[in-house]
Protein backbone atom coordinates (compact mmCIF):
# COMPACT_ATOMS: atom_id res chain seq x y z
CA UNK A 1 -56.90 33.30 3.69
CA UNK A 2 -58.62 29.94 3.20
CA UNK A 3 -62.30 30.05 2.09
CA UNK A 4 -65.09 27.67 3.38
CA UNK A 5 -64.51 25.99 0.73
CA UNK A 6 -61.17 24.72 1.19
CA UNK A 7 -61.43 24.12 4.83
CA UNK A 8 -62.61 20.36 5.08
CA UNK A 9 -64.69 18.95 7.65
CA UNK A 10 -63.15 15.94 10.34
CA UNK A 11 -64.04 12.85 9.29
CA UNK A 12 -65.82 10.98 11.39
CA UNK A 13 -65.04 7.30 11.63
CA UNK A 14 -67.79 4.54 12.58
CA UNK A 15 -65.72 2.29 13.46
CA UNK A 16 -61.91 1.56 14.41
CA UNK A 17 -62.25 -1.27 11.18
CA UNK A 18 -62.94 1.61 8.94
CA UNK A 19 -60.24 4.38 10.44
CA UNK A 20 -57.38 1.65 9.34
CA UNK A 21 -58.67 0.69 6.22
CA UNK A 22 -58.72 4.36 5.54
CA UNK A 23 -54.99 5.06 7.13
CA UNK A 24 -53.96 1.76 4.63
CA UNK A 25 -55.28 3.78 1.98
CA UNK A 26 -53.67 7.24 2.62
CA UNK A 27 -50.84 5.62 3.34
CA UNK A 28 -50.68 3.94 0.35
CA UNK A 29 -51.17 6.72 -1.83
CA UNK A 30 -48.98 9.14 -0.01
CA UNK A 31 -46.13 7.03 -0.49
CA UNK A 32 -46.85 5.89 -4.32
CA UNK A 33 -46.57 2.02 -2.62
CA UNK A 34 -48.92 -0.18 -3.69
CA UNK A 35 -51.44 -1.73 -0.64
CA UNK A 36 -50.28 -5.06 -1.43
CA UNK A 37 -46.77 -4.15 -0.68
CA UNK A 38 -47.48 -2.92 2.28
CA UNK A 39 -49.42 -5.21 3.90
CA UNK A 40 -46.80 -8.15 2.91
CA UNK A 41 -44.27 -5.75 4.74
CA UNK A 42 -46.62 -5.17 7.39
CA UNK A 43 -47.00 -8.90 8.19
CA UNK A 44 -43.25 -9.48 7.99
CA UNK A 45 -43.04 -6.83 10.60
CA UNK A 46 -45.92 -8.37 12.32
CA UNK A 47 -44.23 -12.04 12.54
CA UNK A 48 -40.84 -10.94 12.98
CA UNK A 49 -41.44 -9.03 16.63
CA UNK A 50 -44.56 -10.93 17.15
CA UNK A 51 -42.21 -13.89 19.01
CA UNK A 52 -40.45 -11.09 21.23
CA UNK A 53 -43.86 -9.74 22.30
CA UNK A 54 -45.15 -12.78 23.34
CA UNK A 55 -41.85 -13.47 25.50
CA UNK A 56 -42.59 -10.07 26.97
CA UNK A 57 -45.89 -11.00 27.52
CA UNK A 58 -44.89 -14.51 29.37
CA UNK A 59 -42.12 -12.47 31.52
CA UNK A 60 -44.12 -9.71 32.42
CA UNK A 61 -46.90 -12.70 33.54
CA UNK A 62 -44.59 -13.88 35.58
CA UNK A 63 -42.93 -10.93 37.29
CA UNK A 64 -46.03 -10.12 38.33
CA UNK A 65 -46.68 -13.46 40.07
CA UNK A 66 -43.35 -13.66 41.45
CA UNK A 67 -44.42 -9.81 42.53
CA UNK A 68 -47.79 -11.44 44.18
CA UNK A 69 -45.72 -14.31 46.14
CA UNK A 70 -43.78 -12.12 47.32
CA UNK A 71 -46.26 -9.85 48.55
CA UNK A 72 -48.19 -12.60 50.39
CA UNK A 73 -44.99 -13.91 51.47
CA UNK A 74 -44.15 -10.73 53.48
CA UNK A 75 -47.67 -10.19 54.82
CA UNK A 76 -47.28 -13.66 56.49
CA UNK A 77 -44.61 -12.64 58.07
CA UNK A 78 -45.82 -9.18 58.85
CA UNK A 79 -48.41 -11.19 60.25
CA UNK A 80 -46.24 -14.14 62.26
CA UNK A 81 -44.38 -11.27 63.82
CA UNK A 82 -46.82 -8.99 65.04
CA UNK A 83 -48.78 -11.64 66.92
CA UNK A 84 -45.45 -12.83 68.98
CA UNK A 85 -46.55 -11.98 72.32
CA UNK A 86 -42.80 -9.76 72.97
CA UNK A 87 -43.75 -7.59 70.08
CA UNK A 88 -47.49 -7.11 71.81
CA UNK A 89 -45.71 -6.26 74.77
CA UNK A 90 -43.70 -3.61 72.51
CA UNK A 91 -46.20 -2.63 71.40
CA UNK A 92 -48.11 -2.16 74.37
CA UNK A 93 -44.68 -0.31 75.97
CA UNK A 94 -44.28 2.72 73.17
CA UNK A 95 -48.07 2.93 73.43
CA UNK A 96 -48.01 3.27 77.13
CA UNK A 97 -44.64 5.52 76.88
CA UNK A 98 -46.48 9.19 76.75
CA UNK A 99 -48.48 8.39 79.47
CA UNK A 100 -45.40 7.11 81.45
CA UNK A 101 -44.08 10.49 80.65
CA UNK A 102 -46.60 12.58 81.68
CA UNK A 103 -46.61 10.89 84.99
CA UNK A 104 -42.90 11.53 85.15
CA UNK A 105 -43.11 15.14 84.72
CA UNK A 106 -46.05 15.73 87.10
CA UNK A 107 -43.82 13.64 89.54
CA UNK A 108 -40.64 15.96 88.92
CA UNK A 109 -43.26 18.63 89.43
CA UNK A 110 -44.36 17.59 92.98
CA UNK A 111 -40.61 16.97 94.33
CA UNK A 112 -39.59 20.18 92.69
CA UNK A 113 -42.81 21.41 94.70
CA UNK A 114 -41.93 19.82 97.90
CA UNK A 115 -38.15 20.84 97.21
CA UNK A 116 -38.65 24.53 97.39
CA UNK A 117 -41.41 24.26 100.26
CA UNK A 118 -38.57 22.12 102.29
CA UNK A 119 -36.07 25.12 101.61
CA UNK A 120 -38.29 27.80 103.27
CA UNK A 121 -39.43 25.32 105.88
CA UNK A 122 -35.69 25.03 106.54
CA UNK A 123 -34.68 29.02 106.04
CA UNK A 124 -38.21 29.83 108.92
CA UNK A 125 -36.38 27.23 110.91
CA UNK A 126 -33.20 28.81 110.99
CA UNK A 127 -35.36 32.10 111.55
CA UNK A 128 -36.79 31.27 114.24
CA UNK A 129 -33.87 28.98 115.57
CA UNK A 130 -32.11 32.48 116.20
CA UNK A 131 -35.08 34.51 117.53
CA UNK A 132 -35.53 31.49 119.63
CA UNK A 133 -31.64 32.41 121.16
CA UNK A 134 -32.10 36.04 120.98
CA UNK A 135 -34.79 35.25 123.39
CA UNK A 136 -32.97 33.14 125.81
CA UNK A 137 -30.24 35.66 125.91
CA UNK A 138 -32.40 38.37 126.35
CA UNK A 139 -34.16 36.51 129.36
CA UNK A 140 -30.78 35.52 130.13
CA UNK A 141 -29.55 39.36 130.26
CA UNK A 142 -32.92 40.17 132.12
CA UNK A 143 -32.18 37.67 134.49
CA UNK A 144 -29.13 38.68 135.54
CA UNK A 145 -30.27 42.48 135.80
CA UNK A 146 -32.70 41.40 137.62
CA UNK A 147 -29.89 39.54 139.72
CA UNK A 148 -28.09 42.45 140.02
CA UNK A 149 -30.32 44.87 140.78
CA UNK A 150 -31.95 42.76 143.92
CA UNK A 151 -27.96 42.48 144.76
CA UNK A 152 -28.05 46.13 144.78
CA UNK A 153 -31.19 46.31 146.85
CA UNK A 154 -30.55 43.68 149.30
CA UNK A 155 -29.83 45.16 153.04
CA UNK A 156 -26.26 46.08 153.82
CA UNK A 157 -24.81 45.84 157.31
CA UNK A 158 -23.57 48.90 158.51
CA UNK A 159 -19.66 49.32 158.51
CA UNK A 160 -18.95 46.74 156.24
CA UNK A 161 -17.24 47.59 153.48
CA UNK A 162 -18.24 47.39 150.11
């Protein structure tokens, strides 16, 4: 197990100046190359993708202003084809459409209503239609009992014959 000793603290940089000059240094004498070599090598590095970054730079610059055009461009016409006047009206219809609905099914509601009340109107009709001519043939029947029976009762000359 490691003692106190051997356990060394984090360094603690000041500054991001003196965190490379140390990593230069480490570097350096990790590798056995000397700090001149490196920082030629570095600088060759440096110059040699340098160009590529700056091209990167100038492209990325201007994707992202072609990117800004374009945005603007498609507001506008976000914008041109919203006001029209037939896309208000649109609008205005698929706003409008649930309440149409509603109003549809309340309707369908009623005639259903009216539909079922018309059906037992009709069915008391027919009801009373046929108690109506039970009635009239009852009368009728009482009627002619009635007919008969004064036939029956009226005076019959004597020797006459049935």
């Amino acid at each position: 197990m490691a003692s106190a000793e051997e356990v060394s603290d984090p360094v603690i940089y000041n500054s991001e100046a003196d965190e490379a000059a140390d990593l230069k240094c480490d570097g350096a004498a990790l590798v056995g190359i000397p700090a001149e070599t490196i920082e030629v090598l570095s600088s060759g590095l440096t110059d040699l993708v340098e160009p590529d970054i700056q091209k990167s730079r100038v492209r990325v610059q201007e994707l992202l202003r072609d990117q800004e055009n374009l945005l603007q461009a498609m507001k506008e016409a976000r914008e041109s084809f919203t006001d029209r006047p037939e896309i208000q009206e649109i609008i205005k219809v698929f706003y409008d459409a649930p309440i149409y609905k509603s109003k549809c099914h309340a309707i369908n509601r009623e005639i259903q209503s009216v539909t079922e009340r018309m059906k037992r109107l009709k069915q008391r009709a027919v009801k009373l239609q046929q108690a109506k001519q039970r009635q009239e043939m009852a009368n009728a029947d009482a009627l002619e009992r009635e007919r008969q029976r004064e036939k029956h009762l009226e005076a019959k000359p004597a020797g006459m014959p049935n």
